[in-house]
Protein backbone atom coordinates (compact mmCIF):
# COMPACT_ATOMS: atom_id res chain seq x y z
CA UNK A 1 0.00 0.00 0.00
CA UNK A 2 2.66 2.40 0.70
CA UNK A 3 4.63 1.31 -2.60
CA UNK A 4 1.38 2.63 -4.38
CA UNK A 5 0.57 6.19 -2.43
CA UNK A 6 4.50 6.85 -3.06
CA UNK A 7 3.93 5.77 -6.91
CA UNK A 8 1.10 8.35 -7.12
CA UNK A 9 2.79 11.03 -5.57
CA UNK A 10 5.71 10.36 -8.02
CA UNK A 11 3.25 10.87 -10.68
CA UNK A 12 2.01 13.73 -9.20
CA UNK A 13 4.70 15.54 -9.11
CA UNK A 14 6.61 14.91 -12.46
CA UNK A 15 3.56 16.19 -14.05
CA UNK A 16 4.09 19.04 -12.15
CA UNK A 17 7.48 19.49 -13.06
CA UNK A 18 6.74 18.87 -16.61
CA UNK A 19 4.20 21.69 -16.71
CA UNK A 20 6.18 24.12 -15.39
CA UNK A 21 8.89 23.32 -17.71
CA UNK A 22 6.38 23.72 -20.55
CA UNK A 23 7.30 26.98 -22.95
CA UNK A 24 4.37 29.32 -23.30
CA UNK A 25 2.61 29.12 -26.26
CA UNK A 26 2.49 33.23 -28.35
CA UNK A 27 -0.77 34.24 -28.88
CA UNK A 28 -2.67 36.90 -30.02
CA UNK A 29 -5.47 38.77 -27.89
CA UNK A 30 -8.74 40.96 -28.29
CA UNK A 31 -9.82 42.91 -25.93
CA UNK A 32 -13.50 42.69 -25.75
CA UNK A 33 -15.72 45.90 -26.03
CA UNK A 34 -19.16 46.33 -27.41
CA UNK A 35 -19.06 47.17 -31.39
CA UNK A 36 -21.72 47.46 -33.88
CA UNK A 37 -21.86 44.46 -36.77
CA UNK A 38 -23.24 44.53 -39.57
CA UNK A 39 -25.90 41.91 -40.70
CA UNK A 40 -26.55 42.27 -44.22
CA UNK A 41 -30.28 40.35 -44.18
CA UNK A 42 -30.56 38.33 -47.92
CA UNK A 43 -33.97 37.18 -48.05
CA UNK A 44 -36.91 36.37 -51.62
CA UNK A 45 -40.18 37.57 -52.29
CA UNK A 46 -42.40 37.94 -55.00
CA UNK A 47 -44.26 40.40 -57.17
CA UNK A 48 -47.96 40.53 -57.28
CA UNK A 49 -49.51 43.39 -59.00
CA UNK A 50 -51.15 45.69 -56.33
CA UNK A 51 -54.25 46.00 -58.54
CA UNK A 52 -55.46 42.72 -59.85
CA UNK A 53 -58.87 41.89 -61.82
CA UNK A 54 -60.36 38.69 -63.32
CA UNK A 55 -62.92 39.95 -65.46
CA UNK A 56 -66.31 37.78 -65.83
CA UNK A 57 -69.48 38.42 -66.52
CA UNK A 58 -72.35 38.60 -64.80
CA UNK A 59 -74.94 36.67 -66.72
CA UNK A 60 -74.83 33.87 -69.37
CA UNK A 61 -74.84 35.39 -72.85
CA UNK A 62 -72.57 34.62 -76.08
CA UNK A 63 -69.51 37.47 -76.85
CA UNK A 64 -70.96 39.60 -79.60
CA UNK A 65 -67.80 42.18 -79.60
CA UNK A 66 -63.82 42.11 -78.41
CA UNK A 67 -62.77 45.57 -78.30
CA UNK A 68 -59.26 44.88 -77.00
CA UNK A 69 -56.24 43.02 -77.82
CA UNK A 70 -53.68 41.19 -75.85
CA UNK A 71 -51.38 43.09 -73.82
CA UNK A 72 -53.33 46.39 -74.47
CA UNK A 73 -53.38 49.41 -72.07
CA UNK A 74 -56.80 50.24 -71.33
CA UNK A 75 -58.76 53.62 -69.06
CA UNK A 76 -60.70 52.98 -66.66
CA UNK A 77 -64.10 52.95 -67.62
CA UNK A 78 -63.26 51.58 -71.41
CA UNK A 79 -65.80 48.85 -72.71
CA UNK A 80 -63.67 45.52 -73.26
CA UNK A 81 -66.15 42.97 -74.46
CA UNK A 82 -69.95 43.05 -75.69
CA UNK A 83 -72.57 40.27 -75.01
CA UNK A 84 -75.64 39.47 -77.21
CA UNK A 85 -78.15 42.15 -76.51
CA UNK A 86 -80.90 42.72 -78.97
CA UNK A 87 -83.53 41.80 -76.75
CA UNK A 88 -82.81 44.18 -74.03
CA UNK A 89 -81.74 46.96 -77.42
CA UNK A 90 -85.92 46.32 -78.16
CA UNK A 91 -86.69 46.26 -74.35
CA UNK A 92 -85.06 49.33 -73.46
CA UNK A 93 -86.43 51.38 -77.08
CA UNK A 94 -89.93 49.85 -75.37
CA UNK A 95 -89.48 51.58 -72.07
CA UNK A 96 -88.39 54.79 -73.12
CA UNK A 97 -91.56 54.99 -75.10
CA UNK A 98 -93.25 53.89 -71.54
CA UNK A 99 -91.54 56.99 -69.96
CA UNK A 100 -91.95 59.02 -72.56
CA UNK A 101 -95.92 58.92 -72.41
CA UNK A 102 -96.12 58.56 -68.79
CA UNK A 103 -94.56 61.62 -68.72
CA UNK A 104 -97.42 63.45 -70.89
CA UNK A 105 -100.04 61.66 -69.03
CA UNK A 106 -98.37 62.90 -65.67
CA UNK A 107 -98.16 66.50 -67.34
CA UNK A 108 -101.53 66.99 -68.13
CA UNK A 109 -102.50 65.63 -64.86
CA UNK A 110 -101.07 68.32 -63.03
CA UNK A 111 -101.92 70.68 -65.37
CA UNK A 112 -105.80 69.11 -65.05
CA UNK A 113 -105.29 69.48 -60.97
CA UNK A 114 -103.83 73.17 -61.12
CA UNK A 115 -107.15 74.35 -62.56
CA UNK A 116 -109.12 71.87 -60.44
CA UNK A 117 -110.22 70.39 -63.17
CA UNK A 118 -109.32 66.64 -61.94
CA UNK A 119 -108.82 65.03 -57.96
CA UNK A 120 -105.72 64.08 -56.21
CA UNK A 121 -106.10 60.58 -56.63
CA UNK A 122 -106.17 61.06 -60.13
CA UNK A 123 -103.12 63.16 -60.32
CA UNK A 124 -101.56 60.51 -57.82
CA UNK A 125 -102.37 57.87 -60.17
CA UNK A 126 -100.60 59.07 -63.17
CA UNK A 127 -97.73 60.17 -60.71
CA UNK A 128 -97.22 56.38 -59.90
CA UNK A 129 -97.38 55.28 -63.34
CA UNK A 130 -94.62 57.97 -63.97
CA UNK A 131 -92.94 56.53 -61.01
CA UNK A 132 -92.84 52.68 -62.84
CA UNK A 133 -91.97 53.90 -66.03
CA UNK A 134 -88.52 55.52 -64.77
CA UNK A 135 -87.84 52.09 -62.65
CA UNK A 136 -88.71 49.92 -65.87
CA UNK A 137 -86.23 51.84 -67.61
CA UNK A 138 -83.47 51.62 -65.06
CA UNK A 139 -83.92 48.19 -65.00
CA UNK A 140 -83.47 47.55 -68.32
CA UNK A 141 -80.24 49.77 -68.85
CA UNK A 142 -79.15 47.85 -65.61
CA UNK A 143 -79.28 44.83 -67.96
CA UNK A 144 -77.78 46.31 -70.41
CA UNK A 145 -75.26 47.51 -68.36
CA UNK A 146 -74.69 43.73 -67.39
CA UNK A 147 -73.64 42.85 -70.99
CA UNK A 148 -71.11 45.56 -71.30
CA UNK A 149 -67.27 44.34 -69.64
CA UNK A 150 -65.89 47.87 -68.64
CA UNK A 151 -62.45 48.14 -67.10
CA UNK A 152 -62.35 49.29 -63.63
CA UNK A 153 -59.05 50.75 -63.00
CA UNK A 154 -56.43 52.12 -65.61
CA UNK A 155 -54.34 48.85 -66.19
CA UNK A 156 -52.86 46.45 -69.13
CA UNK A 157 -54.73 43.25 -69.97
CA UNK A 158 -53.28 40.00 -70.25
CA UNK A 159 -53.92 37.32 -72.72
CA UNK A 160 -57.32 36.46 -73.56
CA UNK A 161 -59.37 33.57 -72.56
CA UNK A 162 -62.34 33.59 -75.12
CA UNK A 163 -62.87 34.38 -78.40
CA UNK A 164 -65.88 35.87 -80.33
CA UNK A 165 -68.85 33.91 -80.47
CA UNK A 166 -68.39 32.21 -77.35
CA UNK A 167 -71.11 31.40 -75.41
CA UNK A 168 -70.15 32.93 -71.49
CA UNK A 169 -71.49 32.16 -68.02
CA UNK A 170 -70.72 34.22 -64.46
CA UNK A 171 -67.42 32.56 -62.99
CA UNK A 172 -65.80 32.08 -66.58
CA UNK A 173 -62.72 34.43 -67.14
CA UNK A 174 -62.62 36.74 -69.83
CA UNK A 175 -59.36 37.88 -69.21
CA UNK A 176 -57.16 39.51 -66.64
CA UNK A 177 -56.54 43.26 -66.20
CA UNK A 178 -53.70 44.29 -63.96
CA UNK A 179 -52.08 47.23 -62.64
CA UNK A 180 -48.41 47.70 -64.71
CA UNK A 181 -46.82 49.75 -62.33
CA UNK A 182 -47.26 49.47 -59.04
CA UNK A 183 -46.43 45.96 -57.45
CA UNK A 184 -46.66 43.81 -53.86
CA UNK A 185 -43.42 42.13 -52.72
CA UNK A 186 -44.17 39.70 -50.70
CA UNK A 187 -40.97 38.56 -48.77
CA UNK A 188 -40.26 35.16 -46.91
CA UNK A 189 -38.54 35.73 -43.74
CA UNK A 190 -37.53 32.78 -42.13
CA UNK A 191 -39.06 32.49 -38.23
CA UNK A 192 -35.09 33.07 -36.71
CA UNK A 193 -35.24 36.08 -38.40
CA UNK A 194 -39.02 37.70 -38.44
CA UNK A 195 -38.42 39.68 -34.97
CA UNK A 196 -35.61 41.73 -36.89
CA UNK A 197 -38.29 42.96 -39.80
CA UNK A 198 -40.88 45.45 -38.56
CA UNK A 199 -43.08 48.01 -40.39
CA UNK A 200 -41.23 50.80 -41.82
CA UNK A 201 -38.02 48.75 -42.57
CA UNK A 202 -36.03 49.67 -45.44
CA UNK A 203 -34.86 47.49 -48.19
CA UNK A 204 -32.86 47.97 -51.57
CA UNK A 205 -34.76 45.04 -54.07
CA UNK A 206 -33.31 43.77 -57.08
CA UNK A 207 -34.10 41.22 -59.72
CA UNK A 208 -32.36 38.15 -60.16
CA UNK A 209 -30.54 39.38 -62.83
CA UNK A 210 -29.83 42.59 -61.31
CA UNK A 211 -31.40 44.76 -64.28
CA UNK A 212 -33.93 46.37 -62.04
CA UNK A 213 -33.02 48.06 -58.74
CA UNK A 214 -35.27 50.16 -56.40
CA UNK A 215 -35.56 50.97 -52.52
CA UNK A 216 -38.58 50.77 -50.57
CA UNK A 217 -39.89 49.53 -47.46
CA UNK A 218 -41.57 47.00 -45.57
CA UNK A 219 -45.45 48.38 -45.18
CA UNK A 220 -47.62 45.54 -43.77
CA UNK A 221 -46.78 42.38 -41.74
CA UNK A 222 -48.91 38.81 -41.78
CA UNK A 223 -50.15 37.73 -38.39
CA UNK A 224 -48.60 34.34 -38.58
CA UNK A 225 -46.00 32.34 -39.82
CA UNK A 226 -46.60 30.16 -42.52
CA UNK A 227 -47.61 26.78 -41.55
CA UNK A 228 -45.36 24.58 -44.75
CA UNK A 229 -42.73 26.95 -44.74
CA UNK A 230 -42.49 28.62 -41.22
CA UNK A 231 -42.18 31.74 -42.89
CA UNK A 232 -43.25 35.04 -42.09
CA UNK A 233 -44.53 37.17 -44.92
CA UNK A 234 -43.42 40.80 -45.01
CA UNK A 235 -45.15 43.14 -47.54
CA UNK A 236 -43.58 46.06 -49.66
CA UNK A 237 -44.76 48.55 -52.35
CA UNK A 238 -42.48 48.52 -55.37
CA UNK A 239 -43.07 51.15 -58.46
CA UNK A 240 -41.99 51.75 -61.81
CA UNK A 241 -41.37 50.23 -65.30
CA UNK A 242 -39.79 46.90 -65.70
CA UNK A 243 -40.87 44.47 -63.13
CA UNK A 244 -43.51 41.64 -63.57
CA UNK A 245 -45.73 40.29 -61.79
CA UNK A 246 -45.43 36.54 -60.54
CA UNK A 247 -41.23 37.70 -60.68
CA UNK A 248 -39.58 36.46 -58.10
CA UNK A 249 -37.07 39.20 -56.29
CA UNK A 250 -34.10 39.03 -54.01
CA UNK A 251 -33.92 41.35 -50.85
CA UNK A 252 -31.19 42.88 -49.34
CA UNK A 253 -32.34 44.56 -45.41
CA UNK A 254 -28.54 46.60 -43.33
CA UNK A 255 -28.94 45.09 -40.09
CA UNK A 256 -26.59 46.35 -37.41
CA UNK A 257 -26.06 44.46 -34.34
CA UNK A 258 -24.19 45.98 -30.93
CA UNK A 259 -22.90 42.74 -28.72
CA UNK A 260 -19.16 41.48 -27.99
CA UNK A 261 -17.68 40.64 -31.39
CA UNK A 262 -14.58 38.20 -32.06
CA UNK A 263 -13.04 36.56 -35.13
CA UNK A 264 -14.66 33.40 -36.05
CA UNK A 265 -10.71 31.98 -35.60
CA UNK A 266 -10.76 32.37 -31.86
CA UNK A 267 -13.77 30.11 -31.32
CA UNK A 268 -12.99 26.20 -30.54
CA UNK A 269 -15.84 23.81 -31.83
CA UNK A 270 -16.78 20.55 -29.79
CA UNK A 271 -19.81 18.80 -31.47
CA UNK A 272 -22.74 21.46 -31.34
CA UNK A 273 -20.94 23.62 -28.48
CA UNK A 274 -18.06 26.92 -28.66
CA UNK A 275 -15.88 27.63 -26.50
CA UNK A 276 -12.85 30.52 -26.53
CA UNK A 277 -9.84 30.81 -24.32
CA UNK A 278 -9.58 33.52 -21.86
CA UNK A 279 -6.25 35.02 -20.25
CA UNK A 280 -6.30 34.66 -16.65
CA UNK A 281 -4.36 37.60 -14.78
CA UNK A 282 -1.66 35.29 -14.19
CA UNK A 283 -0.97 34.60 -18.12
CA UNK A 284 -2.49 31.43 -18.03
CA UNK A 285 -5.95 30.51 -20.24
CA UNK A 286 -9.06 29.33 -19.09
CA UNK A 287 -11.56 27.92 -21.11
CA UNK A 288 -15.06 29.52 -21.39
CA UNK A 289 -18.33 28.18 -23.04
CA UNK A 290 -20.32 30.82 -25.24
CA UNK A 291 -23.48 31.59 -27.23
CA UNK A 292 -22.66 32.46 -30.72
CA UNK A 293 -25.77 35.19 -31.59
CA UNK A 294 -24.83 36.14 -34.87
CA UNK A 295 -22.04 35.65 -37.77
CA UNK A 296 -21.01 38.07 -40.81
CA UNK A 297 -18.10 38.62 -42.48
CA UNK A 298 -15.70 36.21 -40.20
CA UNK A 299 -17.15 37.78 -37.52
CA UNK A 300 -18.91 36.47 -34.09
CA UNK A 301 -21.50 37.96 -32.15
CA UNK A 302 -20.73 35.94 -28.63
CA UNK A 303 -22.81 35.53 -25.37
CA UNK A 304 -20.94 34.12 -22.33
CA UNK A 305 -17.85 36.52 -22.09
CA UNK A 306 -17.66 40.11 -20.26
CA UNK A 307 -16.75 43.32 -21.94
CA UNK A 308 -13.00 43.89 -20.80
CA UNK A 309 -12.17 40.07 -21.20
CA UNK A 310 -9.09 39.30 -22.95
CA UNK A 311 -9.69 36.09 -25.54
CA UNK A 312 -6.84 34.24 -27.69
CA UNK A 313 -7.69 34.82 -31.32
CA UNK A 314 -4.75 33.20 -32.81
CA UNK A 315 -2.30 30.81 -31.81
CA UNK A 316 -5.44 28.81 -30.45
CA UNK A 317 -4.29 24.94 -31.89
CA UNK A 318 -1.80 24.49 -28.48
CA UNK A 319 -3.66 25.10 -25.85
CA UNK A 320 -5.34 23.91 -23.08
CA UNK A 321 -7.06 25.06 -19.96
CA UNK A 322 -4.01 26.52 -17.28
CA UNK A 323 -1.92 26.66 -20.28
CA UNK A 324 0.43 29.54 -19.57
CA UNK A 325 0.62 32.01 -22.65
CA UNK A 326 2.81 34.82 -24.01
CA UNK A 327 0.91 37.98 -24.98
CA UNK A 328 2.19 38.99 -28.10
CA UNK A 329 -0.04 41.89 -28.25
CA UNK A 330 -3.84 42.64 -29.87
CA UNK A 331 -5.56 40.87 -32.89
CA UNK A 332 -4.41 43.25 -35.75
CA UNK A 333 -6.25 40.47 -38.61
CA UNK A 334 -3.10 39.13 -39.49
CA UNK A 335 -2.00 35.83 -39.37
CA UNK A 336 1.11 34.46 -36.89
């Protein structure tokens, strides 16, 4: 038994020795502070026109008249397509004749009833036939009205879906009429990064093959995160020439971060966890676990360490914990 204790205390104490002989190891140092990094946010969306318009009709009728082309520019207001409408044409000539001599009749009833010549139910009679006359002629116009495609908003028409002759119902698509100019992007942001976008947010947009540029910014936020994706989606306004809708556009948000920042060098990886080395006061290293928050540009934005800590960003390969160290100075970027 006392063979073994004086074994281990052998042991014991060459290791000893043998560390103290050991040479410290040069490294490099940064002194942490709190800096600002920047976090250039890439991210997609896609355009949707911010006016959009299937047009369809409103009752079942065969096309009589196209009045537009594919691709054409249209006004607001402009009559696209005609439906078959000779039977309201000869409904509405019959009501106007309606109106026309209820409108006599009610004349010379008032004109009857000024001199007292006639009673006031008379006079209220013709009044109401007056009355049914104007609403018979609404209603036919109305139907008329029905057979006439007008566009609502000042746009540019796609390609169309029917031709003349073809017999229409409510629900089929005539065509599509879109805004040119003014687009939605809607953006995908990723859930680890949808606290970082709020309204108001600027962004510079391009398209994928960098053609068309423009700066904007984010105007409307979804209320939840996409359930396939577990995206968020962000909305902007983009306007001018150039861009189509359906196009699919990359993003480009300047994020700026403010933590404790270190070259990505200086951490050491074990399976999922990082840890960095940190000089003791009596030039030895200890070694610290840390959070890494963010990355850009070979930098780290760490959790874990205190501002004023000294941390060995190169010359990181030799050492251990207690390892004793020989300041060569602060991290300058450039290799030992």
């Amino acid at each position: 038994m006392r063979l073994v204790i004086f074994f281990l205390i052998y042991v014991f104490c060459l290791s000893a020795w043998a560390a103290s002989e050991r040479p410290a190891i040069p490294v490099f140092v940064k002194t942490l502070s709190p800096t600002e990094l920047s976090l250039p946010i890439v991210l997609y969306g896609r355009l949707t026109p911010a006016q959009s318009v299937s047009l369809s009709p409103s009752v079942t009728e065969t096309l009589s008249a196209v009045h537009v082309k594919d691709g054409q520019r249209v006004k607001s207001g402009d009559v696209l397509f005609e439906m078959t409408r000779q039977e309201e044409q000869a409904l509405l000539s019959q009501a106007r004749s309606l109106l026309k001599e209820a409108q006599e009749q009610f004349a010379r009833a008032q004109t009857l009833l000024n001199a007292k010549l006639s009673s006031q139910e008379a006079f209220g009679v013709k009044r109401a036939n007056l009355e049914t006359a104007q609403a018979q002629l609404a209603a036919v116009e109305a139907r008329l009205a029905d057979r006439l495609i007008k566009a609502p908003f000042d746009g540019r028409l796609g390609l169309n879906d029917v031709n003349l002759g073809d017999l229409v119902r409510p629900g089929d698509s005539l065509g599509k009429l879109e805004a040119p100019d003014l687009f939605h992007l809607d953006i995908e942001v990723p859930q680890a990064q949808s606290r970082l976008i709020t309204l108001g947010t600027e962004f510079d947009a391009m398209s994928l093959d960098e053609r068309h540029r423009t700066h904007s910014k984010i105007v409307a936020l979804d209320n939840r995160l996409q359930p396939s994706t577990l995206t968020l989606l962000a909305r902007g306004e983009i306007a001018g020439p150039g861009w189509l809708g359906g196009e699919r556009v990359k993003v480009q948000i300047d994020h700026h971060l403010q933590g404790l920042t270190l070259p990505e060098g200086a951490l050491v990886q074990e399976g999922t966890q990082s840890f960095v080395f940190r000089v003791q006061t009596d030039n030895t290293v200890s070694r610290q676990q840390v959070q890494v928050i963010a990355r850009s540009g070979g930098q780290v934005v760490v959790e874990g360490v205190l501002s004023g800590d000294k941390i060995v960003t190169q010359g990181t390969a030799k050492l251990t914990a207690k390892a004793k160290i020989t300041v060569l100075g602060e991290d300058t970027g450039q290799p030992l």
